[in-house]
N, C-alpha and C. Protein backbone atom coordinates (compact mmCIF):
# COMPACT_ATOMS: atom_id res chain seq x y z
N UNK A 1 0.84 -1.19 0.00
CA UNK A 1 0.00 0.00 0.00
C UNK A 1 0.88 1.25 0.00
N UNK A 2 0.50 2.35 -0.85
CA UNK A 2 0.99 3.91 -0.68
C UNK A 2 0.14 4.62 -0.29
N UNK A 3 0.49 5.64 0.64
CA UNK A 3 0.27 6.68 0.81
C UNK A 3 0.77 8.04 0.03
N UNK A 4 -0.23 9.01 0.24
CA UNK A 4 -0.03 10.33 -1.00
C UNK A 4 0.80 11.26 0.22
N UNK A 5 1.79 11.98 -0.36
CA UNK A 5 2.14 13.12 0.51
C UNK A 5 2.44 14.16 -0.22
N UNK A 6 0.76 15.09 0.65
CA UNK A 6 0.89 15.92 -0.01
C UNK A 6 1.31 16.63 -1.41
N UNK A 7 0.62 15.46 -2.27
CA UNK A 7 0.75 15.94 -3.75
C UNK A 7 2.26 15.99 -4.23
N UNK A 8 2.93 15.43 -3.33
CA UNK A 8 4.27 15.66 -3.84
C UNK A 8 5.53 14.57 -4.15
N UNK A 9 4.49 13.66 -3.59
CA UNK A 9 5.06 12.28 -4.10
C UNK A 9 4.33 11.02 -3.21
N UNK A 10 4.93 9.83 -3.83
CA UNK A 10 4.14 8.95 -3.50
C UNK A 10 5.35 7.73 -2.53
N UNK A 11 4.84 7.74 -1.16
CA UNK A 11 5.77 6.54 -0.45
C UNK A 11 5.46 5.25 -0.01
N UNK A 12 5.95 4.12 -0.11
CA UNK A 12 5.35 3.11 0.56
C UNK A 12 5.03 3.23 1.95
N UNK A 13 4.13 2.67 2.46
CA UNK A 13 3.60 3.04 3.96
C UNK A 13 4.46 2.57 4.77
N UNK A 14 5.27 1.21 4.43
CA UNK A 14 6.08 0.97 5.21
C UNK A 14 7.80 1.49 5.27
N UNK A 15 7.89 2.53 4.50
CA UNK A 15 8.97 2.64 4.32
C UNK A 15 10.08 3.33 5.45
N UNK A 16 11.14 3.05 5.99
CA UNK A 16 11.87 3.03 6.67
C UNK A 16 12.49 4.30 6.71
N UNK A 17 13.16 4.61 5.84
CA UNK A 17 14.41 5.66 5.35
C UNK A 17 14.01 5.84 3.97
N UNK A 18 14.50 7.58 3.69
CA UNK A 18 13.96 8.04 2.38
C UNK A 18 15.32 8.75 1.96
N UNK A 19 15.37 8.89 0.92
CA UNK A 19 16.78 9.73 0.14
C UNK A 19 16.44 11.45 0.41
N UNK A 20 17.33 12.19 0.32
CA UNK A 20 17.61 13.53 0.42
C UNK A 20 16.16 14.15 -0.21
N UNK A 21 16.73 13.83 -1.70
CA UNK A 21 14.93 14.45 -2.06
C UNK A 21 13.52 14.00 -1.58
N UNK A 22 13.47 12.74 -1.54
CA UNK A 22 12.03 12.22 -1.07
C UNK A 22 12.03 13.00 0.53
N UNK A 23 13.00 13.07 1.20
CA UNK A 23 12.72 13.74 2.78
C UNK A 23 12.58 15.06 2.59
N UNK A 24 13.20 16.34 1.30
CA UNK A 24 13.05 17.46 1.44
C UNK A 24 11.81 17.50 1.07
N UNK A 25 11.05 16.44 -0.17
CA UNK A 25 9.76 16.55 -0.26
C UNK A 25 8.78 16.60 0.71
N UNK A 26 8.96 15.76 1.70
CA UNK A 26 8.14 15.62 2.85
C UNK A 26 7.94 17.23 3.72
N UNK A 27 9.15 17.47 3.80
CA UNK A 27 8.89 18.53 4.65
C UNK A 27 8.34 19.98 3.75
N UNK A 28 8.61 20.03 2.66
CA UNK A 28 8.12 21.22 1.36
C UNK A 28 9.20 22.04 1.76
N UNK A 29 10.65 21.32 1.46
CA UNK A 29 11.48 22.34 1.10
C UNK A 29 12.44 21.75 -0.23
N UNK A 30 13.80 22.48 -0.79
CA UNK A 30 14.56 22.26 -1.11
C UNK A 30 15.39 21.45 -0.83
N UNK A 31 15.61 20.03 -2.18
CA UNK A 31 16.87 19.30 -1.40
C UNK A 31 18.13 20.23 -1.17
N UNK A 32 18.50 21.18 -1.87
CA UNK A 32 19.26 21.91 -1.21
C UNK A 32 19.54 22.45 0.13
N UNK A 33 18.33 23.02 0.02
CA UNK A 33 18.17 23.53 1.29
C UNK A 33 18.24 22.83 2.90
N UNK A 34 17.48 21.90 2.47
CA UNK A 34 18.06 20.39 3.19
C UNK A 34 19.46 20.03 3.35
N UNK A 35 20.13 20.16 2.55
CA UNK A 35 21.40 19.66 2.42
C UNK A 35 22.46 20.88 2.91
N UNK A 36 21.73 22.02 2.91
CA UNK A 36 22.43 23.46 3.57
C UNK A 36 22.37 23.15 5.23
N UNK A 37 21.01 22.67 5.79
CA UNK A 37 20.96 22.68 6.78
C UNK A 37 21.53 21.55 7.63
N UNK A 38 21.82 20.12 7.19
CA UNK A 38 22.77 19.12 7.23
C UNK A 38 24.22 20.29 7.54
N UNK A 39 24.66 20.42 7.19
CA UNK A 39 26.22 21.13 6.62
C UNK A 39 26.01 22.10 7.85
N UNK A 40 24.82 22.93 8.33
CA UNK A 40 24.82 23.84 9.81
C UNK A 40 24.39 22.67 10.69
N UNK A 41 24.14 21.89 10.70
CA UNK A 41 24.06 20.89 12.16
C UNK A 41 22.31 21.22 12.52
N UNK A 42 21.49 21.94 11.60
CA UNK A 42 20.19 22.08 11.59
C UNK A 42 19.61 20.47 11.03
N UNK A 43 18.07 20.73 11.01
CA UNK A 43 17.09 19.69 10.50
C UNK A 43 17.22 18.23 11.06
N UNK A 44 16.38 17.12 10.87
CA UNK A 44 16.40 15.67 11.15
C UNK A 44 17.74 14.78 10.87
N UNK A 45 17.93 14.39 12.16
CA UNK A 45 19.43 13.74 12.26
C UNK A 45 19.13 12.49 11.12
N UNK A 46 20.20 12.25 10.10
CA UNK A 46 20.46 11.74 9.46
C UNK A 46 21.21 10.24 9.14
N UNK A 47 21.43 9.43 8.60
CA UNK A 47 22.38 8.53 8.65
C UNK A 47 23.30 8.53 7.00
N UNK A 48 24.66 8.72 7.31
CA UNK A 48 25.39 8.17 6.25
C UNK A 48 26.47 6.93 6.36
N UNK A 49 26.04 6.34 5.51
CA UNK A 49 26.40 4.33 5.19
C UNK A 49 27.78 4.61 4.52
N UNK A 50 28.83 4.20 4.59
CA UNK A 50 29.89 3.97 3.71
C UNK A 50 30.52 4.88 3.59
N UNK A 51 31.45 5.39 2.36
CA UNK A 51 32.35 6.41 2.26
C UNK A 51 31.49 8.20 1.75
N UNK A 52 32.38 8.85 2.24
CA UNK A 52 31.84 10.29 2.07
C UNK A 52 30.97 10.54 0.72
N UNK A 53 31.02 9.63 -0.13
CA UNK A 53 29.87 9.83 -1.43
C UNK A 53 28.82 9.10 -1.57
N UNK A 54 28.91 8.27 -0.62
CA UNK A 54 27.06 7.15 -0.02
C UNK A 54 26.44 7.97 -0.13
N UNK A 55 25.46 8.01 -0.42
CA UNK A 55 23.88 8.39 -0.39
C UNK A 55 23.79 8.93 1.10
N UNK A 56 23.11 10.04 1.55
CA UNK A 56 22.58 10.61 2.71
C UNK A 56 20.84 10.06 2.72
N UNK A 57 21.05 9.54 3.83
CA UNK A 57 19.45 8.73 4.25
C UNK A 57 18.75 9.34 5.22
N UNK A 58 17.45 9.63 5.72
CA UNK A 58 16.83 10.04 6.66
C UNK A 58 15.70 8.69 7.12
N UNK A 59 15.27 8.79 8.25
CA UNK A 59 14.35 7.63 8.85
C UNK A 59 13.32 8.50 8.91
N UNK A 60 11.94 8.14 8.47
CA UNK A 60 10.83 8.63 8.69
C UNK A 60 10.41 9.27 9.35
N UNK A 61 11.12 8.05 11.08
CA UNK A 61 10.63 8.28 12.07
C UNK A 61 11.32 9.48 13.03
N UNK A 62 11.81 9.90 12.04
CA UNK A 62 13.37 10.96 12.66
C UNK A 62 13.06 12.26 11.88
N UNK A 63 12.08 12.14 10.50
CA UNK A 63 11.72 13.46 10.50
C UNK A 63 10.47 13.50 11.03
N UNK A 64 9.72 12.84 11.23
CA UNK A 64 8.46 13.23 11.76
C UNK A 64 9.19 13.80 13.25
N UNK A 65 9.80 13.16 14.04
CA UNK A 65 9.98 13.75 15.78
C UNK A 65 10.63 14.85 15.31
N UNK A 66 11.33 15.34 14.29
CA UNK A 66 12.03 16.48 13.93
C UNK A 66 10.68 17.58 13.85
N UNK A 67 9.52 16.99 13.11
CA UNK A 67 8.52 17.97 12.55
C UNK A 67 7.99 18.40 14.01
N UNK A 68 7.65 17.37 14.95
CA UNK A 68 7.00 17.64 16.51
C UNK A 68 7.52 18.43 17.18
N UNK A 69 8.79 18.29 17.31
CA UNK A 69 9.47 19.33 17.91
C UNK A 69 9.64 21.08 17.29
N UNK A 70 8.80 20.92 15.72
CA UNK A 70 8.84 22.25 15.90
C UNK A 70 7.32 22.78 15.94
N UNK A 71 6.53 22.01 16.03
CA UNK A 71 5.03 22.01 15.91
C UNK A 71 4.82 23.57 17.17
N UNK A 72 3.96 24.54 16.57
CA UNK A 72 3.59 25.53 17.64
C UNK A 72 2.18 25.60 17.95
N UNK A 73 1.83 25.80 18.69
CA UNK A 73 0.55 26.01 19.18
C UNK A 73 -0.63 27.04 18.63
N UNK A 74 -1.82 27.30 18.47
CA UNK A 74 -2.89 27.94 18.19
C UNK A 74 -2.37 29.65 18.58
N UNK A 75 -1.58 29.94 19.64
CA UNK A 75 -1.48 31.15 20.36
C UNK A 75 0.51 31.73 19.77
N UNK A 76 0.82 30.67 18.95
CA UNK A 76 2.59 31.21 18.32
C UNK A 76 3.41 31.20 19.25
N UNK A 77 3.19 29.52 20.35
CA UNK A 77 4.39 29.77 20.94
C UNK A 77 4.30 28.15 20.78
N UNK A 78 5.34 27.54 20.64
CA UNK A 78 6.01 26.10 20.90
C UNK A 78 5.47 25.57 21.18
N UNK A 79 5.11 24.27 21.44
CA UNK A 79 4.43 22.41 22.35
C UNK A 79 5.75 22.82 23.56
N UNK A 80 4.91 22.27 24.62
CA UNK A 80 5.48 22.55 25.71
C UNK A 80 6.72 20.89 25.29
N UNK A 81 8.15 21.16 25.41
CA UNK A 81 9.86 20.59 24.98
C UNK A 81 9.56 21.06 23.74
N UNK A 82 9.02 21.11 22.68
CA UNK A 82 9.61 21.96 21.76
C UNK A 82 10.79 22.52 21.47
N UNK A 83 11.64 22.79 20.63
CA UNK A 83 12.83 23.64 20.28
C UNK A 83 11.98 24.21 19.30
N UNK A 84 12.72 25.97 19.26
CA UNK A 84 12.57 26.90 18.12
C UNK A 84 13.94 26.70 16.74
């Protein structure tokens, strides 16, 4: 089975870890930009496999707790642990 996200691509439901672009898709940014914020020690902790030109991987489950933690409230302030 797939699930739709957000019109912007299509993932298996069970899927584990996604490549640079399929994760900048998720969040509606730039793989660049993604890949800028990797390089500042910003965004969802990552995993890289093998030598410095492996593929950069993200776990699902590592950007979603990435997305929670910046989730803000009805009133524009943070979920109580939140980071800004």
């Amino acid at each position: 089975m797939y699930v739709q996200n957000h019109d912007k691509g299509i993932l298996p439901e069970k899927q584990i870890a996604v490549t640079n672009g399929a994760a900048a898709r998720m969040l509606g940014i730039s793989p660049r930009t993604l890949s800028n914020w990797r390089v500042q020690g910003r965004g969802p902790k990552y995993i890289k496999v093998g030598s410095h030109r492996s593929p950069v991987l993200y776990r699902v489950c590592d950007i979603e707790a990435w997305l929670d933690s910046h989730l803000v409230e009805g009133d524009g302030k943070t979920s109580a642990g939140a980071r800004r």
